[in-house]
Protein backbone atom coordinates (compact mmCIF):
# COMPACT_ATOMS: atom_id res chain seq x y z
CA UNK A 1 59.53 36.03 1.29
CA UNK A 2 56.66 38.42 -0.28
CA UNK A 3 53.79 35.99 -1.02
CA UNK A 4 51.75 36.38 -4.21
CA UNK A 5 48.64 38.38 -4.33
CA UNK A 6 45.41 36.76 -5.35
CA UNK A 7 43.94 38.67 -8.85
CA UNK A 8 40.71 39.17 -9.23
CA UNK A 9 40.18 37.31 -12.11
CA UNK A 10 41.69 33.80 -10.03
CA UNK A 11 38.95 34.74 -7.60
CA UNK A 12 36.46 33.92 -9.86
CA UNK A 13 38.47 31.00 -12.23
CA UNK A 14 38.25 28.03 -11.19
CA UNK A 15 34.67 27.87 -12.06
CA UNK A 16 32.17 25.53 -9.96
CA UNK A 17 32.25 21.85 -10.72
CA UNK A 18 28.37 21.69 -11.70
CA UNK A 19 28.86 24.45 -14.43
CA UNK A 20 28.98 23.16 -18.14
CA UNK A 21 32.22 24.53 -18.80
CA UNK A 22 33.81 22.86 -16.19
CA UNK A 23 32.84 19.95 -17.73
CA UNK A 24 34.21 20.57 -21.29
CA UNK A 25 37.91 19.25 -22.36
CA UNK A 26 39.00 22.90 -23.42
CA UNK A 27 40.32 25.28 -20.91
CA UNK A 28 37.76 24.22 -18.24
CA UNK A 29 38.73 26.79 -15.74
CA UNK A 30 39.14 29.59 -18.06
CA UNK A 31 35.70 29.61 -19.80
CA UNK A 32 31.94 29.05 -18.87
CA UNK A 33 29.13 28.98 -21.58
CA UNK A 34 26.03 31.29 -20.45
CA UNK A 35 23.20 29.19 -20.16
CA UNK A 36 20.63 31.46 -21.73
CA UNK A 37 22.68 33.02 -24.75
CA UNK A 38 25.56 29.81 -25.26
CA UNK A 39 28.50 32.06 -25.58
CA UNK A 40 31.20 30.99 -23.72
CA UNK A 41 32.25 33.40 -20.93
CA UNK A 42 36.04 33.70 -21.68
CA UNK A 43 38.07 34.81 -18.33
CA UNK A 44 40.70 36.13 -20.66
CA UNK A 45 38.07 38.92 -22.12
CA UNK A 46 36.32 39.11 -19.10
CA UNK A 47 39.49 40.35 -17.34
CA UNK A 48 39.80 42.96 -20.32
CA UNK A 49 36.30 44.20 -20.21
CA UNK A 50 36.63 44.18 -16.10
CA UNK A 51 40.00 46.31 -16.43
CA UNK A 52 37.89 48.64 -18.99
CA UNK A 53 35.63 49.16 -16.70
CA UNK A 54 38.36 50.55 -14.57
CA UNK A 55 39.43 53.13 -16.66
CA UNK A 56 36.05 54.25 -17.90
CA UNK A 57 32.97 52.84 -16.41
CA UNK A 58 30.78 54.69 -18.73
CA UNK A 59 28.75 53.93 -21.63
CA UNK A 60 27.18 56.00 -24.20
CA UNK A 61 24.34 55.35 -26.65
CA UNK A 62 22.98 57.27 -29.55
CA UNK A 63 19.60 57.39 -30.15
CA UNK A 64 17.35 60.12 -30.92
CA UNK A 65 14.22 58.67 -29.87
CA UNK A 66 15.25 58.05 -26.54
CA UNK A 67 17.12 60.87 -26.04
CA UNK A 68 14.07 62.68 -26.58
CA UNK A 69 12.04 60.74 -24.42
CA UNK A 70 14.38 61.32 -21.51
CA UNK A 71 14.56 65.26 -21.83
CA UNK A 72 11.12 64.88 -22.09
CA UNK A 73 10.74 63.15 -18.62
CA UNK A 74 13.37 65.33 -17.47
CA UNK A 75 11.37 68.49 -18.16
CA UNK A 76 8.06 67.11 -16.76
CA UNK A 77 8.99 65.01 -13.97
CA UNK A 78 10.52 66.56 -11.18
CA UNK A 79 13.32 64.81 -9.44
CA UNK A 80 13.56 62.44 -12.87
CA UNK A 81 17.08 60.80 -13.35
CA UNK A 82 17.87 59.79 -16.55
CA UNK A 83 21.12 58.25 -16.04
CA UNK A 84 19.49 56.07 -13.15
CA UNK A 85 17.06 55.10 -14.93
CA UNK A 86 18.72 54.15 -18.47
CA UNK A 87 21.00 51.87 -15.86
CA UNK A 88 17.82 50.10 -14.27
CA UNK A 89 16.55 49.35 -17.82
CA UNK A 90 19.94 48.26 -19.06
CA UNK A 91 20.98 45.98 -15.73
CA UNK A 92 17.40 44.39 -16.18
CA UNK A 93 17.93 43.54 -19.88
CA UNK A 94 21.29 42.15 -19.32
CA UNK A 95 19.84 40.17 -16.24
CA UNK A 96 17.10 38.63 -18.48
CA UNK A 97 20.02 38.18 -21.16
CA UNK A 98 23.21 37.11 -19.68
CA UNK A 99 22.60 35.33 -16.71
CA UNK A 100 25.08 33.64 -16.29
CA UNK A 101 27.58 36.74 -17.44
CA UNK A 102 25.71 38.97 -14.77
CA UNK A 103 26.46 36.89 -11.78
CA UNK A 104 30.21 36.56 -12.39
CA UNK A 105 30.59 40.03 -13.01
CA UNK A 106 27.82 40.56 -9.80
CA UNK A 107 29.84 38.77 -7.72
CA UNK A 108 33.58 40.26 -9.06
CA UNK A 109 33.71 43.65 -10.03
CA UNK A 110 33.07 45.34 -7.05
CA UNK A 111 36.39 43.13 -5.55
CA UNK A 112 38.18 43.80 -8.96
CA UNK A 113 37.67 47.52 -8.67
CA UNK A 114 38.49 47.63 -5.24
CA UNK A 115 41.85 45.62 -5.65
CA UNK A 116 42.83 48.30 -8.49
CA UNK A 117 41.99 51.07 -6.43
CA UNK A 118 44.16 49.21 -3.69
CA UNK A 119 46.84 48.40 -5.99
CA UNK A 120 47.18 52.45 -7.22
CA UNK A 121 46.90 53.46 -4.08
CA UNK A 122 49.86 51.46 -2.52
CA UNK A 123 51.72 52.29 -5.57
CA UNK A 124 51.37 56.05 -5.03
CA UNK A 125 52.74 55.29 -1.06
């Protein structure tokens, strides 16, 4: 009998019992309201954005003013990354931001993307 395989997503649902929306009468294991912004943290989405991420873990701004900056700091700093640096600043603002959204993604996407990549690569077998 072939057992079924944990998701990532029922990794992190059911939410703790201390956490607000575990103590709300709608969907309690499926949401979570982040402290710091109030928007509720909806597994549903979350397992969208995580699958996303997947597919194309990129993300792409537009600004002039930056982008100027960084070739800037490019051209007169040697060994300057822009990439790693744009990701500090933006993983520090979304710390400050979404606290509560940072550590459930924190603590899940590395095992999400590593049960996709395990899932693809049994397929392929």
């Amino acid at each position: 009998m072939k057992m079924k395989r944990t998701t990532a997503m029922e990794k992190i649902i059911p939410l703790s019992t201390d956490s607000p929306a575990s103590q709300s009468t709608q969907r309690p294991e499926r949401t979570h309201t982040d402290t710091r912004s109030g928007n509720s943290i909806q597994s549903d989405e979350l397992q969208k954005a995580l699958a996303a991420t997947y597919k194309n873990p990129r993300v792409s701004i537009y600004s002039h003013k930056s982008a100027a900056a960084f070739h800037y700091l490019k051209r007169v700093t040697p060994g300057f990354n822009a990439s790693a640096t744009v990701n500090e600043y933006l993983e520090e603002r979304l710390k400050r931001e979404f606290p509560d959204l940072w550590v459930v993604i924190e603590k899940n996407v590395d095992t999400f993307l590593l049960d996709r990549y395990r899932d693809n690569a049994s397929q392929k077998t």
